[in-house]
C-alpha atoms as a PDB file:
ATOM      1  CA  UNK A   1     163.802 109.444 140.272  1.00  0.00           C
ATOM      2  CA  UNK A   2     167.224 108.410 139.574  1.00  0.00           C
ATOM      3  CA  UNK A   3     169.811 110.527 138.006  1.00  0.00           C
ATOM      4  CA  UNK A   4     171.110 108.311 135.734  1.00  0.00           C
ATOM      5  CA  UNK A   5     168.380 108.704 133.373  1.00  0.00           C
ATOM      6  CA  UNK A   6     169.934 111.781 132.554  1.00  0.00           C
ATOM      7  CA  UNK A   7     172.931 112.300 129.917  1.00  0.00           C
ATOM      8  CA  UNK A   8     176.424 113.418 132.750  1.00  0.00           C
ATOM      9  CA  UNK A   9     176.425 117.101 130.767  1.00  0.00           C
ATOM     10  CA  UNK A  10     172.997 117.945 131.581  1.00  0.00           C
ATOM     11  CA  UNK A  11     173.709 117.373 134.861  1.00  0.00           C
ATOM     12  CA  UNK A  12     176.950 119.058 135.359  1.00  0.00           C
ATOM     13  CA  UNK A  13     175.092 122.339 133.433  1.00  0.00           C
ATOM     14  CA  UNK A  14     172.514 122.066 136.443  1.00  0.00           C
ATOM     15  CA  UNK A  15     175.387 121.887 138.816  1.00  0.00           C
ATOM     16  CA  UNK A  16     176.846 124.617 137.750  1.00  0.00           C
ATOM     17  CA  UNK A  17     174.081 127.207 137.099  1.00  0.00           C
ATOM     18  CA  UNK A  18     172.891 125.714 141.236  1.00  0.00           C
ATOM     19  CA  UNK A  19     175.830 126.663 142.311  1.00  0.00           C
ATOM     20  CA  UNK A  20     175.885 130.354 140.752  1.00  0.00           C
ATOM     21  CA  UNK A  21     172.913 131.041 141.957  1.00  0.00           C
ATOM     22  CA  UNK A  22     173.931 130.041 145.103  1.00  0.00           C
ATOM     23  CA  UNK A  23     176.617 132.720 145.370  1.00  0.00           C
ATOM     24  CA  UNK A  24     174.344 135.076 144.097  1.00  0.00           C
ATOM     25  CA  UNK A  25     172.397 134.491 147.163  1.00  0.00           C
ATOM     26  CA  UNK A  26     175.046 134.338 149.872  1.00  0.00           C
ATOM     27  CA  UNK A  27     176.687 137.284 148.639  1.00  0.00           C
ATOM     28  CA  UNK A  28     174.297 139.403 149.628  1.00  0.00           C
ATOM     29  CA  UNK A  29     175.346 138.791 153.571  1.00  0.00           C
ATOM     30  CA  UNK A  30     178.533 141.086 154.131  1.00  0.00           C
ATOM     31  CA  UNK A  31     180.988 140.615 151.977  1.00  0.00           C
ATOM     32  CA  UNK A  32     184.613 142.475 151.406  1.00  0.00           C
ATOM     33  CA  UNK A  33     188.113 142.510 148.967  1.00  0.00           C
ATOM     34  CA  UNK A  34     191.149 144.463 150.326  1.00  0.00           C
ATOM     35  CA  UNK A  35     193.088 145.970 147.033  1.00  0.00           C
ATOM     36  CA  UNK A  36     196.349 145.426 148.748  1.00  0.00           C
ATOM     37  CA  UNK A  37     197.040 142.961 146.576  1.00  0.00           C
ATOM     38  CA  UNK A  38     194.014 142.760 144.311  1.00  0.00           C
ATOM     39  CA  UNK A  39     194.462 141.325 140.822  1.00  0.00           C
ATOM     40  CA  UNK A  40     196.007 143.292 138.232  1.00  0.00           C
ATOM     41  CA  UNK A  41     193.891 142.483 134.069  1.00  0.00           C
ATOM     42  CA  UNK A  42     190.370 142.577 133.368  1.00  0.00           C
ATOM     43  CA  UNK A  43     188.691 140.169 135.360  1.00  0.00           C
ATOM     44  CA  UNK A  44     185.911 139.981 132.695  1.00  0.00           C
ATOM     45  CA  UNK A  45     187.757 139.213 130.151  1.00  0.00           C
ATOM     46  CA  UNK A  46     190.010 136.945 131.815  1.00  0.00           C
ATOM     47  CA  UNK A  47     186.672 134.857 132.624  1.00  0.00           C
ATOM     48  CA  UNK A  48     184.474 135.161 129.301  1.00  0.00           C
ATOM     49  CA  UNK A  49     187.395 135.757 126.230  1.00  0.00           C
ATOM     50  CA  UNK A  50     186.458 137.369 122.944  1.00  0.00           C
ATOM     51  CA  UNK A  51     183.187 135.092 122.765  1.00  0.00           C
ATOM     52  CA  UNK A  52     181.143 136.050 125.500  1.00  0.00           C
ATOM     53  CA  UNK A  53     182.733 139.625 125.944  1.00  0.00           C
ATOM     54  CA  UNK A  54     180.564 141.432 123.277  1.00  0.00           C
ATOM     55  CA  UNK A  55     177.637 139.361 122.614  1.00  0.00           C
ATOM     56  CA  UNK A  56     174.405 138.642 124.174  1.00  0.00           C
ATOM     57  CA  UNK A  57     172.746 137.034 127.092  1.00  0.00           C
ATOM     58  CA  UNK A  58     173.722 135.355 130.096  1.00  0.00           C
ATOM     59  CA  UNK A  59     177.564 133.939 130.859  1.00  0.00           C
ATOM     60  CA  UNK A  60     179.119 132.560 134.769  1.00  0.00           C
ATOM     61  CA  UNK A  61     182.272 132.115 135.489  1.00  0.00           C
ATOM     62  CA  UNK A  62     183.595 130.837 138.439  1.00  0.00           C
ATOM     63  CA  UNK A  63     187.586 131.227 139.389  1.00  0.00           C
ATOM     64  CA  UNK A  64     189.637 130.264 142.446  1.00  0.00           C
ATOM     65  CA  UNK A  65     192.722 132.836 142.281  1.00  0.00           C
ATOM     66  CA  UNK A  66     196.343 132.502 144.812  1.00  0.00           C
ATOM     67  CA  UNK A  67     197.853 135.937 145.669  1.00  0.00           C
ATOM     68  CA  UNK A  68     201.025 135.705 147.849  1.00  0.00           C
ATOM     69  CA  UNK A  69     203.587 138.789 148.414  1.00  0.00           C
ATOM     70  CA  UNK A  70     205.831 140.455 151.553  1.00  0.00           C
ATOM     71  CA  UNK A  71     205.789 144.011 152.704  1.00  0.00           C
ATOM     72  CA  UNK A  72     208.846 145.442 155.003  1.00  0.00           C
ATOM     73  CA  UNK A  73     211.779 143.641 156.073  1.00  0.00           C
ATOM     74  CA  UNK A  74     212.508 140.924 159.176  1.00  0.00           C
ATOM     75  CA  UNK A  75     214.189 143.616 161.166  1.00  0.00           C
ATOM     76  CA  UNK A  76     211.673 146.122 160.295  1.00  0.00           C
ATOM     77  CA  UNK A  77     208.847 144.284 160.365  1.00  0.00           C
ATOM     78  CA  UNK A  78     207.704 141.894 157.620  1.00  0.00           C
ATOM     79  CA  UNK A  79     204.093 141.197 156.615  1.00  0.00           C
ATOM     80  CA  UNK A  80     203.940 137.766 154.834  1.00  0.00           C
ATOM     81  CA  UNK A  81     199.843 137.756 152.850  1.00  0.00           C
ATOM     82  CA  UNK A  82     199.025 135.014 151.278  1.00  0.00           C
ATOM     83  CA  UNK A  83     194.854 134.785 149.924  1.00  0.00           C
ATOM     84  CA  UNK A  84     193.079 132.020 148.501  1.00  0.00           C
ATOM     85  CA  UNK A  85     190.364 134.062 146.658  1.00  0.00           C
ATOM     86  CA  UNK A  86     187.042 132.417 144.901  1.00  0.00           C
ATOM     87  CA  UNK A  87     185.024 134.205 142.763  1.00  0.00           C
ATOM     88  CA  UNK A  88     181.455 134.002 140.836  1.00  0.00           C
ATOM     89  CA  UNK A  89     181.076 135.952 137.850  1.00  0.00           C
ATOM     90  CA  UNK A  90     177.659 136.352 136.360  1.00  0.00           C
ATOM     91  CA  UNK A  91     177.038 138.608 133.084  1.00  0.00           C
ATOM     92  CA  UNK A  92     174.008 139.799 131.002  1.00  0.00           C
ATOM     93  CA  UNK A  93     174.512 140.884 127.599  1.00  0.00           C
ATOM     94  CA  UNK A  94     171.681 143.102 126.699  1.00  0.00           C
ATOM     95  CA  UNK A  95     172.524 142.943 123.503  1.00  0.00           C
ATOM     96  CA  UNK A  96     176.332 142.708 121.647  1.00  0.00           C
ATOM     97  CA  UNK A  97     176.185 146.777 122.717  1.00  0.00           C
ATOM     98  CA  UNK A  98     175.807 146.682 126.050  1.00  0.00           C
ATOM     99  CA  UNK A  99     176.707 144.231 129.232  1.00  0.00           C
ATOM    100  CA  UNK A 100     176.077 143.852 132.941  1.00  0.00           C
ATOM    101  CA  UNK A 101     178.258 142.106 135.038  1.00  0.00           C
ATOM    102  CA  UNK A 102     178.277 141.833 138.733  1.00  0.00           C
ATOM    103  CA  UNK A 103     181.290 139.711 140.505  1.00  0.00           C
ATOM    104  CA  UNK A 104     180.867 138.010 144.061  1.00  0.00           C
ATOM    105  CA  UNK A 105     184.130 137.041 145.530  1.00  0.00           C
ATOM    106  CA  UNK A 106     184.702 134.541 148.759  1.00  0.00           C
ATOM    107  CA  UNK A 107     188.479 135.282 150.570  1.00  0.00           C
ATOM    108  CA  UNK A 108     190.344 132.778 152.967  1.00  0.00           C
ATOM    109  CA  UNK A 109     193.344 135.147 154.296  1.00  0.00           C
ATOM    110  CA  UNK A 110     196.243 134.152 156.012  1.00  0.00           C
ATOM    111  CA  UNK A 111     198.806 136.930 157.361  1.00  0.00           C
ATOM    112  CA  UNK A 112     201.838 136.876 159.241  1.00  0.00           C
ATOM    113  CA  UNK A 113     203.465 139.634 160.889  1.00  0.00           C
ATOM    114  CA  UNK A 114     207.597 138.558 161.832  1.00  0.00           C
ATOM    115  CA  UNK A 115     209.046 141.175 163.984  1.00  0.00           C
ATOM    116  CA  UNK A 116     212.774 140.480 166.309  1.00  0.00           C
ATOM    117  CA  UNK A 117     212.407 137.098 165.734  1.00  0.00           C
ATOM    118  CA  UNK A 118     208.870 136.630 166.509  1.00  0.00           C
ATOM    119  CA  UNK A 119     205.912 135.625 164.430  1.00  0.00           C
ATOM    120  CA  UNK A 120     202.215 135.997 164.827  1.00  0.00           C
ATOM    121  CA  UNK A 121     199.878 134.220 162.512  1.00  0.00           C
ATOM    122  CA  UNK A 122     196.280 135.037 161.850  1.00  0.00           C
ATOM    123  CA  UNK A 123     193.873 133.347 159.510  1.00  0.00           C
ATOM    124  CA  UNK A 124     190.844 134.845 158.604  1.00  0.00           C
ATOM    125  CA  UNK A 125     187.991 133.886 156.206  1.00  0.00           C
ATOM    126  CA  UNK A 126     184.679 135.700 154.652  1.00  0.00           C
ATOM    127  CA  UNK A 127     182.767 136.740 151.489  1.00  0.00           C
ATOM    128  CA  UNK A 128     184.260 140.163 149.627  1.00  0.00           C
ATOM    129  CA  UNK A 129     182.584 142.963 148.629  1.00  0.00           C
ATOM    130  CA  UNK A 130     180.826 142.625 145.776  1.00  0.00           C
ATOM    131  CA  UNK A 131     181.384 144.502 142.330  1.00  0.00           C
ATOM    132  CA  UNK A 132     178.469 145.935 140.297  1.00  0.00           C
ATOM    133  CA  UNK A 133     179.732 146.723 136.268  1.00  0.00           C
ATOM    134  CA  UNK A 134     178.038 147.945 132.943  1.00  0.00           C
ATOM    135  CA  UNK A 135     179.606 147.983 129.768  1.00  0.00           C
ATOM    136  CA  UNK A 136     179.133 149.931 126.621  1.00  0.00           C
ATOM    137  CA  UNK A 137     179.913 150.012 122.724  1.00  0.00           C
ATOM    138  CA  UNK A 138     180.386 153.570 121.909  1.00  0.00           C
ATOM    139  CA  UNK A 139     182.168 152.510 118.306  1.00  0.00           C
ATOM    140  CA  UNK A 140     182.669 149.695 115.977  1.00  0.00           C
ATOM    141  CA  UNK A 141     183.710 148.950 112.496  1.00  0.00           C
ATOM    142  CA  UNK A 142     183.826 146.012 110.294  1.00  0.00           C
ATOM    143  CA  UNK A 143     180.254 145.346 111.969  1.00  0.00           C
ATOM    144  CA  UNK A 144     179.874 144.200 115.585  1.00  0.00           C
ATOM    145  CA  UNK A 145     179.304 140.484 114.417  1.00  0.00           C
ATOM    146  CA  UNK A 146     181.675 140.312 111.574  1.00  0.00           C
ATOM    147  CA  UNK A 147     184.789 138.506 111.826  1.00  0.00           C
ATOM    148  CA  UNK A 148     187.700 141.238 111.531  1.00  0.00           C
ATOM    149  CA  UNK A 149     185.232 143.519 113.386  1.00  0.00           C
ATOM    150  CA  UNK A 150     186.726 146.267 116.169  1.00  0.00           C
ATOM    151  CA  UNK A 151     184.652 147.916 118.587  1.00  0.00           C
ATOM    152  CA  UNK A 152     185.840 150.301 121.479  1.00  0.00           C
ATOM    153  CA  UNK A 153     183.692 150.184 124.738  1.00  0.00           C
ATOM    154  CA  UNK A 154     183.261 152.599 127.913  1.00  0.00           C
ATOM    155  CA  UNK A 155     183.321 150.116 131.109  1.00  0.00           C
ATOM    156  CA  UNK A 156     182.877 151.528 134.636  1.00  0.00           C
ATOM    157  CA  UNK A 157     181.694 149.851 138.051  1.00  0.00           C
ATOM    158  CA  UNK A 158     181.656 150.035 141.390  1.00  0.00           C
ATOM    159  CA  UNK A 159     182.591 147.903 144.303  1.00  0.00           C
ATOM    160  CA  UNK A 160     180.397 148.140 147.518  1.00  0.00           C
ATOM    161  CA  UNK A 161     181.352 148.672 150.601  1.00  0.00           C
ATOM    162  CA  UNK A 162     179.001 145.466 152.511  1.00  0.00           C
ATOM    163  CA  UNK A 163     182.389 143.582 153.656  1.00  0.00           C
ATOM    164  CA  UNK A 164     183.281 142.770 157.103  1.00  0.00           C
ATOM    165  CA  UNK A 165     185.873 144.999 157.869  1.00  0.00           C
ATOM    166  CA  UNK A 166     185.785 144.939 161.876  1.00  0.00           C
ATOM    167  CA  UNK A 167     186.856 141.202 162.623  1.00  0.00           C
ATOM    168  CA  UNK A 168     188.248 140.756 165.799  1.00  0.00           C
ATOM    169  CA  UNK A 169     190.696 138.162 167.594  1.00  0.00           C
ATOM    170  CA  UNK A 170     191.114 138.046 171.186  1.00  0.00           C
ATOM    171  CA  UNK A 171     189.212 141.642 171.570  1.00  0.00           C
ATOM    172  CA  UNK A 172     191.656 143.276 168.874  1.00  0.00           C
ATOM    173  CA  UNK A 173     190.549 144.034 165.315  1.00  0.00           C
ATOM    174  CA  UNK A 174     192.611 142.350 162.951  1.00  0.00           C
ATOM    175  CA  UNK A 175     195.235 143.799 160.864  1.00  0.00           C
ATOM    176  CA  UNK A 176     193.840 145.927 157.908  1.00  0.00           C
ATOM    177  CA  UNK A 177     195.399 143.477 155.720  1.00  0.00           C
ATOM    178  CA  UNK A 178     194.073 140.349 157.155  1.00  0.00           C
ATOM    179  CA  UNK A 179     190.376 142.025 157.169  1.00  0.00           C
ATOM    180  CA  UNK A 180     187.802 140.543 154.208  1.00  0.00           C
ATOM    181  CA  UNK A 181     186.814 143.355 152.971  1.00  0.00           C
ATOM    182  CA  UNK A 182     188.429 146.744 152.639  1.00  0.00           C
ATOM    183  CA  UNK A 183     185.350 148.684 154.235  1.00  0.00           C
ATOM    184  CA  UNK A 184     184.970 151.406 151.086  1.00  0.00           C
ATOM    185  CA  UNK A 185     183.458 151.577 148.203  1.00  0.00           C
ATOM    186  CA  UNK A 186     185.685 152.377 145.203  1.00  0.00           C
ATOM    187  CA  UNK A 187     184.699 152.968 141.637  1.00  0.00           C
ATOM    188  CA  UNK A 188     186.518 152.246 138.355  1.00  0.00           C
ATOM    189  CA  UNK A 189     186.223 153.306 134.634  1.00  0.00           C
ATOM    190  CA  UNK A 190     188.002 151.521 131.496  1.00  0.00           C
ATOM    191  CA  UNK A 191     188.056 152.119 128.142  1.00  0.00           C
ATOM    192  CA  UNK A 192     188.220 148.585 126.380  1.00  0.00           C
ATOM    193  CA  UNK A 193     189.057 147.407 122.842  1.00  0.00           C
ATOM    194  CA  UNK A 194     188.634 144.660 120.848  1.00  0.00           C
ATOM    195  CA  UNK A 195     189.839 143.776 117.376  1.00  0.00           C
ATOM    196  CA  UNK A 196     188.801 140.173 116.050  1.00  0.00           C
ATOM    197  CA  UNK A 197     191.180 138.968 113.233  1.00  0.00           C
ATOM    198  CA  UNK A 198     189.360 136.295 111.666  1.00  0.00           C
ATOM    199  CA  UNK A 199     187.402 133.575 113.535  1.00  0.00           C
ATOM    200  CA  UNK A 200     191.106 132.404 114.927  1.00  0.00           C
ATOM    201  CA  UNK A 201     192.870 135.313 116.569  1.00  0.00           C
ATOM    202  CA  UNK A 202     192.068 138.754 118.295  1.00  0.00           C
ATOM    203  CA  UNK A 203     193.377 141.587 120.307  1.00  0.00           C
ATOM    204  CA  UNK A 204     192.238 143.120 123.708  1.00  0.00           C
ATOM    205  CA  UNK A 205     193.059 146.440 125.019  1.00  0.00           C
ATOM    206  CA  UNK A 206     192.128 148.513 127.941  1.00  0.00           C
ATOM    207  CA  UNK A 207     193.413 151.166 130.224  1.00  0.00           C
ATOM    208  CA  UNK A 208     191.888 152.305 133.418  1.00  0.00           C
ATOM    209  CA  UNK A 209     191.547 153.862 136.618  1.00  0.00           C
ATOM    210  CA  UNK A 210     190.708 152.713 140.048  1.00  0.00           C
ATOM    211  CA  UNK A 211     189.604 155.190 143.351  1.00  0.00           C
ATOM    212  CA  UNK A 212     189.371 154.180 146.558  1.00  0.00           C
ATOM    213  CA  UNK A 213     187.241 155.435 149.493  1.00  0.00           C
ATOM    214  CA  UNK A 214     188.599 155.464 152.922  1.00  0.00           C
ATOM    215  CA  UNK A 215     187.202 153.207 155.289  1.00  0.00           C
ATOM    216  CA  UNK A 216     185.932 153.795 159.234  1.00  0.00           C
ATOM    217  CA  UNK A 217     189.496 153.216 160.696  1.00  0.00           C
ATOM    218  CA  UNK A 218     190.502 156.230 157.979  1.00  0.00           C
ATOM    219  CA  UNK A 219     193.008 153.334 155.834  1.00  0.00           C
ATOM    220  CA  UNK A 220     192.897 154.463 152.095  1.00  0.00           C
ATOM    221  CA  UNK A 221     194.061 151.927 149.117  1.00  0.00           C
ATOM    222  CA  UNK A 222     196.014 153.502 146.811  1.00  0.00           C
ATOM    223  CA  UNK A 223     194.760 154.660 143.749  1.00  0.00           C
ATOM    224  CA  UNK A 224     195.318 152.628 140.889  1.00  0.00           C
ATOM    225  CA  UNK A 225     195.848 152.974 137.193  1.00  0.00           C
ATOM    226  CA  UNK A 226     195.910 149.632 135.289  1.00  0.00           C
ATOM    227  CA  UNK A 227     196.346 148.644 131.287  1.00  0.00           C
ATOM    228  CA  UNK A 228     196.289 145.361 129.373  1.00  0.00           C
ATOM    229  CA  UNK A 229     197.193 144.020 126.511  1.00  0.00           C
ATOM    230  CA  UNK A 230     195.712 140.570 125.359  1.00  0.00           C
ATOM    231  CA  UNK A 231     195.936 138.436 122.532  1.00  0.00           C
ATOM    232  CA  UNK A 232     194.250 135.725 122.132  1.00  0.00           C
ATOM    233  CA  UNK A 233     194.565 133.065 119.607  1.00  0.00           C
ATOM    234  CA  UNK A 234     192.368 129.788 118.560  1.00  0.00           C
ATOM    235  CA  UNK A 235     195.215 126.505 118.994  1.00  0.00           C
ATOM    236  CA  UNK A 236     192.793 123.844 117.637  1.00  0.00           C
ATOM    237  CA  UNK A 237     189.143 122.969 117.935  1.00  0.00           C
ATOM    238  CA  UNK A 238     188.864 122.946 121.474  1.00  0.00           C
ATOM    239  CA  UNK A 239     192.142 124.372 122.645  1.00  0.00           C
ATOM    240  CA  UNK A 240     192.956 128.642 122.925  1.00  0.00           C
ATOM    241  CA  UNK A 241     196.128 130.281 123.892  1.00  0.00           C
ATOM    242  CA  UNK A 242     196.451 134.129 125.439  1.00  0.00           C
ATOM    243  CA  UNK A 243     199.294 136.014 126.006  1.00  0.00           C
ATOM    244  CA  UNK A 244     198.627 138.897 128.174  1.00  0.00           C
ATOM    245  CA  UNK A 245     200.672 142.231 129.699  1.00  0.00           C
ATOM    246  CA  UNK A 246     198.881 143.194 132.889  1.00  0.00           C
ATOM    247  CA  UNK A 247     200.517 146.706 134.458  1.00  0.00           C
ATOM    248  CA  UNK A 248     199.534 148.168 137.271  1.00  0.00           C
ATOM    249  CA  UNK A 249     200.884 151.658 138.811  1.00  0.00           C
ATOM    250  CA  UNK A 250     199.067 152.700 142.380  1.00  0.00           C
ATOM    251  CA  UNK A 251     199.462 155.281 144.578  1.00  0.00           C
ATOM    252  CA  UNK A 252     200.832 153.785 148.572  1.00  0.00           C
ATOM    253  CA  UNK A 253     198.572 153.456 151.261  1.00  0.00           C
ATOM    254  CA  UNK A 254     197.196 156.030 153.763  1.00  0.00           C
ATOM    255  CA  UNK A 255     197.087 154.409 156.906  1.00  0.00           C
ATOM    256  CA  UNK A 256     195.437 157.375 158.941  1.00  0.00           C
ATOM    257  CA  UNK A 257     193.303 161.023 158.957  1.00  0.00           C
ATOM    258  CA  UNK A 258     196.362 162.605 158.719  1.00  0.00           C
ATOM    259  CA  UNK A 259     197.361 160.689 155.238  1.00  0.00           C
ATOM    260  CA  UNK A 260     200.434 158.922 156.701  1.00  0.00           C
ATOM    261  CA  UNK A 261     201.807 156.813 153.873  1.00  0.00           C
ATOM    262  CA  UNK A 262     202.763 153.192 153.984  1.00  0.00           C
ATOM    263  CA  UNK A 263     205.983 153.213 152.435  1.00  0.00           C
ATOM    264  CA  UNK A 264     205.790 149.262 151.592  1.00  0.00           C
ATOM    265  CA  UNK A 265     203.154 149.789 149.598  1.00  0.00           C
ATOM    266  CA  UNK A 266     201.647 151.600 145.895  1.00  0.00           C
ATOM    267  CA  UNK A 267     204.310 151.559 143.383  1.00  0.00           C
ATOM    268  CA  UNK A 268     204.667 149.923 139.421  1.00  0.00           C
ATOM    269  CA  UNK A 269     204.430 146.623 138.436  1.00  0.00           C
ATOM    270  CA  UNK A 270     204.331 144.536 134.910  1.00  0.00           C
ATOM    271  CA  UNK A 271     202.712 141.074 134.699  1.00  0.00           C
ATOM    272  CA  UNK A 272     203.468 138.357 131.890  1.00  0.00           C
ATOM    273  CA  UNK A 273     200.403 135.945 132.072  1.00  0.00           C
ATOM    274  CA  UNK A 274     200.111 133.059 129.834  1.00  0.00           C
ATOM    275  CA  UNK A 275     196.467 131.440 129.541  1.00  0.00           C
ATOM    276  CA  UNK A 276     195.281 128.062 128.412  1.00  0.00           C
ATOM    277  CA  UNK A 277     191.427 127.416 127.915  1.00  0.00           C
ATOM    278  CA  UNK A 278     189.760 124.389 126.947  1.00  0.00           C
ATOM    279  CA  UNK A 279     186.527 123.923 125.844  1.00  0.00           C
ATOM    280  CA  UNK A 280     185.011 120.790 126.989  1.00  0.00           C
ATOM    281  CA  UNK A 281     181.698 120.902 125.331  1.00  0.00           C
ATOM    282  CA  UNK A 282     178.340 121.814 126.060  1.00  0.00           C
ATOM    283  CA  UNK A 283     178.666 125.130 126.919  1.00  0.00           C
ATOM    284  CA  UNK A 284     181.647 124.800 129.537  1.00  0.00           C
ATOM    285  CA  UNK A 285     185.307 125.673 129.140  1.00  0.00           C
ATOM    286  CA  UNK A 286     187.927 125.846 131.468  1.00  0.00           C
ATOM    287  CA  UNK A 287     190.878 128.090 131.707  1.00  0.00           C
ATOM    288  CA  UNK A 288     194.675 128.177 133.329  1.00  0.00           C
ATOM    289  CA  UNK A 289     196.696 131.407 134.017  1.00  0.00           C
ATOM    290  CA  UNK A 290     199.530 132.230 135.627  1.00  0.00           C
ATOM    291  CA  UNK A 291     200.351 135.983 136.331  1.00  0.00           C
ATOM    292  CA  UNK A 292     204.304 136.488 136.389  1.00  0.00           C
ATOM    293  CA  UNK A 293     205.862 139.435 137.937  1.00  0.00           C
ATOM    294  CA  UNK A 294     208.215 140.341 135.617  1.00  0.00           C
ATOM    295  CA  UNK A 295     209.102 144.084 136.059  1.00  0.00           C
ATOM    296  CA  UNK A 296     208.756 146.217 139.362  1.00  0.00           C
ATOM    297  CA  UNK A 297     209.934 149.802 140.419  1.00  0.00           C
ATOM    298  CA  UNK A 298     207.657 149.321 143.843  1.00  0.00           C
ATOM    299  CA  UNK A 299     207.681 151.242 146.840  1.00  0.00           C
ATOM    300  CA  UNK A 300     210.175 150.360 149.714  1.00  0.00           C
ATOM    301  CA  UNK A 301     210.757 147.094 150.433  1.00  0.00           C
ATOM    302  CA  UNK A 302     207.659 144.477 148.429  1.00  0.00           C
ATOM    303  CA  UNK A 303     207.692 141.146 147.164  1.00  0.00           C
ATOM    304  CA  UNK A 304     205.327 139.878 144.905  1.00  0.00           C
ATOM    305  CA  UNK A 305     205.193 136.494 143.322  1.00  0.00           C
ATOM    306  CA  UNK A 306     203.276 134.604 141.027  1.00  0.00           C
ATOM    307  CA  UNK A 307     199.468 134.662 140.824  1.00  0.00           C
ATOM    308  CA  UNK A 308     197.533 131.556 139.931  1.00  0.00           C
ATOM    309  CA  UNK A 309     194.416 131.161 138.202  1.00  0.00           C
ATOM    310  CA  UNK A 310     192.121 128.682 137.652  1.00  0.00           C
ATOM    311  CA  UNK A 311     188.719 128.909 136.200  1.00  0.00           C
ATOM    312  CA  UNK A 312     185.376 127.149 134.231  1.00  0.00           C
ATOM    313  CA  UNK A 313     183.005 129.787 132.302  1.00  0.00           C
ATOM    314  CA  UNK A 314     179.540 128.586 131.257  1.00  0.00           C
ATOM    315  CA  UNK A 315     177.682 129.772 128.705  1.00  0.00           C
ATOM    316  CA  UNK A 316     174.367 130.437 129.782  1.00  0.00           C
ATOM    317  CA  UNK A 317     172.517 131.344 126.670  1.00  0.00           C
ATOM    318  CA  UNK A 318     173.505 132.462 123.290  1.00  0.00           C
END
C-alpha cells in the first residue's frame, strides 16, 4: 500500500503520536536527570501554553533542550558541563479541573574536568529519570472556559529514582555530574495561576519548591525554590509571543554523609526567556525559547549561559 494515498499531515500526526509512544516504552528501562543544572520554568507550560494547560484530553510534546555552564576555576579545578537533553511530554486532561502529566527525558552529557593544565573529557549518554505529575483546579472565576477566566491550581510530582547512576569508565564511576541520572527520587509542589485576557493574551504564574533525596554515593542536589512569570500573547493567526521570568534560588550540593558542601554550586539566579510558537496546522505547533541568564548572586565561582529550546506539541484530542 503506498503512502502517497494519504494527505502529508495525516502522516506526520502518525509519526508523531509513533514516536511518543515509543518513548513511552523505552523509558521504562533505567532512566536518570541530574538537577545540577536542570531547567529553571514550568516545563508544562513551556510545552502545552494556555491552550492545552487547563483543558481536556490528551497533549505530547516533544523538546530537545542545550544546558552549558562552569563550576570552579582553572587553577582550582574547573568543571566545563555541557547536556544535550530530549524530552517526551505526554498529558491527560481529565477534565479542564484536573491533569496528568508524566515527562520522559533522554541526556547526551559531555563533562570536562581542567586541572594544572590538564584536561580530561568524558562523554556519557542515557535515558533520565522519569517525572510522574497531577494537577488540580482548586479555584476559578470568570468560568473555567470563559475568555477572561482565572483559575489557581495545586501541581505536585515526583521524579523517580530508575536512572543509571553507576556508569563506569575504565573501572571508575563517572563523575556525579557526568552520571544520567541523579540516583534519588525528589518531589515537587507548585501552586500555578492562570488569568486569560480575552482570546489574545494571558498571564501565568507559579511558585514552587523542589526536594531532593540523596543518592547511594550519599551526593544531595540542592533544594530548590523556583517562580515564573509568563505572559503570553496571540501575534497573528498562527504566530504567539511569550515573555517569561524564570528564578531559581537552591540550596549547594552535599557531596558526602557528613553534608560537605560544594561551594560551586546552589545559589540565585534570574532568567529572561523569550518564546516564539507557530502553529502549523493540524494539530501541531512548534515553539523557540531561549533562556537568558540575566541576574546571578551564585555560589563561589559558576558560569551559566544561555539555554536553548526547541520544541513541537501535538494536540492529541480536544
Amino acid at each position: 500500500m503506498s503512502l502517497n494515498r494519504y494527505p502529508s499531515w495525516i502522516l506526520v500526526r502518525s509519526a508523531l503520536v509513533a514516536a511518543l509512544a515509543a518513548s513511552s516504552v523505552i523509558a521504562v528501562a533505567p532512566t536518570a536527570r541530574a538537577c545540577s543544572i536542570c531547567r529553571c520554568g514550568d516545563p508544562t507550560f513551556n510545552a502545552l501554553g494556555r491552550t492545552g494547560y487547563s483543558s481536556p484530553g490528551f497533549r505530547g510534546a516533544l523538546d530537545w533542550e542545550r544546558f552549558d555552564k562552569d563550576e570552579g576555576t582553572p587553577e582550582t579545578g574547573l568543571d566545563t558541563q555541557v547536556e544535550n537533553r530530549v524530552t517526551a511530554l505526554l498529558s491527560y486532561g481529565v477534565s479542564d479541573r484536573a491533569m496528568f502529566t508524566v515527562r520522559l527525558p533522554y541526556s547526551h552529557r559531555d563533562l570536562t574536568e581542567t586541572e594544572d593544565g590538564e584536561e580530561e573529557s568524558v562523554t556519557t549518554d542515557g535515558f533520565s529519570d522519569p517525572e510522574v505529575s497531577a494537577q488540580v483546579r482548586v479555584w476559578s472565576a470568570g468560568g473555567a472556559t470563559m475568555a477572561n477566566g482565572t483559575s489557581l491550581s495545586l501541581f505536585g510530582g515526583v521524579k523517580l529514582p530508575l536512572g543509571e547512576n553507576e556508569l563506569e569508565e575504565d573501572g571508575e564511576r563517572v563523575d556525579e555530574h557526568a552520571q544520567p541520572g541523579t540516583g534519588s527520587t525528589d518531589f515537587h509542589g507548585a501552586l500555578n495561576l492562570l488569568h486569560l485576557m480575552g482570546t489574545q493574551s494571558s498571564v501565568f504564574a507559579s511558585a514552587g519548591y523542589r526536594v531532593n533525596g540523596t543518592n547511594d554515593f550519599d551526593y544531595h542536589y540542592g533544594d530548590a525554590w523556583l517562580a515564573n512569570l509568563a505572559y503570553e500573547h496571540k501575534l497573528g493567526d498562527r504566530l504567539d509571543g511569550v515573555l517569561e521570568l524564570n528564578f531559581r534560588h537552591s540550596d549547594a550540593d552535599e557531596i558526602d554523609a557528613d553534608g560537605t558542601e560544594d561551594e560551586n554550586t546552589g545559589g540565585s539566579l534570574l532568567y529572561v526567556t523569550p518564546k516564539l510558537s507557530a502553529n502549523l496546522g493540524h494539530d501541531l505547533v512548534l515553539r523557540a525559547a531561549a533562556q537568558i541568564p540575566t541576574v546571578k548572586d551564585l555560589n563561589g565561582e559558576q558560569v551559566e549561559r544561555v539555554v536553548a529550546n526547541v520544541g513541537m506539541t501535538y494536540f492529541l484530542t480536544h
